[in-house]
Protein backbone atom coordinates (compact mmCIF):
# COMPACT_ATOMS: atom_id res chain seq x y z
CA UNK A 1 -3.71 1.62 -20.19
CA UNK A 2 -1.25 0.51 -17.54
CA UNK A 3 0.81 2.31 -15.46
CA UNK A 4 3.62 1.51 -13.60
CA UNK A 5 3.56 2.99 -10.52
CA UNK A 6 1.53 5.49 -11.63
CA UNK A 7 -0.01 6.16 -8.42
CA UNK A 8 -1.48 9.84 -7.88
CA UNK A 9 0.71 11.13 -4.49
CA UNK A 10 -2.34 11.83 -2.14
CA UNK A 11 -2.30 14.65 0.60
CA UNK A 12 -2.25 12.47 3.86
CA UNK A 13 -2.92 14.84 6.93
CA UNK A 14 -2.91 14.49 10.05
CA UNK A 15 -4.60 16.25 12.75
CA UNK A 16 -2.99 17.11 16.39
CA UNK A 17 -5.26 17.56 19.54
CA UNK A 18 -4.10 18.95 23.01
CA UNK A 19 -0.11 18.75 21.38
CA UNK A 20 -0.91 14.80 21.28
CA UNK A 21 2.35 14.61 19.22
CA UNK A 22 2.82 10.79 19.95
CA UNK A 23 -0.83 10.15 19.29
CA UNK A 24 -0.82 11.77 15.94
CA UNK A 25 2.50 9.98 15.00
CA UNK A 26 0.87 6.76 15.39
CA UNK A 27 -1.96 7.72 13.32
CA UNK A 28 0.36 8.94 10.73
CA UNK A 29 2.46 5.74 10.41
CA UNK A 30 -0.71 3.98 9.87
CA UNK A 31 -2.24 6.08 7.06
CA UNK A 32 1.34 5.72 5.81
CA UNK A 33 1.09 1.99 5.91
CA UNK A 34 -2.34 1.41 4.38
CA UNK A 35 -1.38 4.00 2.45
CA UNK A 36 1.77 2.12 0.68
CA UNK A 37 3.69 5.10 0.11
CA UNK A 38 6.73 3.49 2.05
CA UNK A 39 6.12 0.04 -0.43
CA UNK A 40 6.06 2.55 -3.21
CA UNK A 41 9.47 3.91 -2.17
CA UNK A 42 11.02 1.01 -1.88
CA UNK A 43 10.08 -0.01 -5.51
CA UNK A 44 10.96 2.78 -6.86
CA UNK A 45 14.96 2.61 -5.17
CA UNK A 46 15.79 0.28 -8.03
CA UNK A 47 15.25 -0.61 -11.44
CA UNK A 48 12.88 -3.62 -11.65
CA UNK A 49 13.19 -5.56 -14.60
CA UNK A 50 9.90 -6.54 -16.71
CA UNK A 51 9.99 -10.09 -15.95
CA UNK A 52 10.07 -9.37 -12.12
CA UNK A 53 7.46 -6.58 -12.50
CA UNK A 54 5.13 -8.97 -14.03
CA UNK A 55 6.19 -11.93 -11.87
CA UNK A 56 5.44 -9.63 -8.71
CA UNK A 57 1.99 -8.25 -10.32
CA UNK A 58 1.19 -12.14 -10.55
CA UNK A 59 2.03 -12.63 -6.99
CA UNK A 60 -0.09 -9.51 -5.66
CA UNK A 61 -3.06 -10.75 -7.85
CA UNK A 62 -2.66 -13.99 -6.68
CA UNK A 63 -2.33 -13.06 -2.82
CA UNK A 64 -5.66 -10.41 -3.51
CA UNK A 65 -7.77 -13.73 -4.89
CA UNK A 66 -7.14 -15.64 -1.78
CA UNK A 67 -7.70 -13.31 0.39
CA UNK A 68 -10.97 -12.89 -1.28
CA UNK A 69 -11.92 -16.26 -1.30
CA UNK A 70 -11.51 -16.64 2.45
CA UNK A 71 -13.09 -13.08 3.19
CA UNK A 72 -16.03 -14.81 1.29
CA UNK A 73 -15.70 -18.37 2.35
CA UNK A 74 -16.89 -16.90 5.83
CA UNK A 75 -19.37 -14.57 5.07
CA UNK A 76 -22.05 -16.93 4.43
């Protein structure tokens, strides 16, 4: 069954040490980022039509393959 943008919303915490605020801001963007909750947004702003949601699945699948390929091309 496929979803669209059917992503469970995960609890992203962040610790602060020693009122590190700028530390733990950092670390927050980047869980953010790998995250893809800001991508998600985005998305979701406006309506996508089917053609361009399948087009753009294409394109992710196609980017994920290569970078694959060359992940495996130099583990050997």
């Amino acid at each position: 069954m496929g979803k669209k943008g059917g992503d469970i919303l995960k609890d992203i915490e962040v610790k602060v040490f020693d009122n590190d605020l700028e530390k733990a801001m950092r670390i927050l963007k980047k869980k953010v980022q790998n995250d893809g909750l800001f991508k998600r947004l985005k998305m979701k702003k406006a309506y996508e039509k089917p053609s361009e949601y399948r087009r753009r699945k294409q394109r992710e699948a196609l980017r994920r393959q290569r970078i694959a390929a060359s992940r495996n091309r130099y583990r050997k």
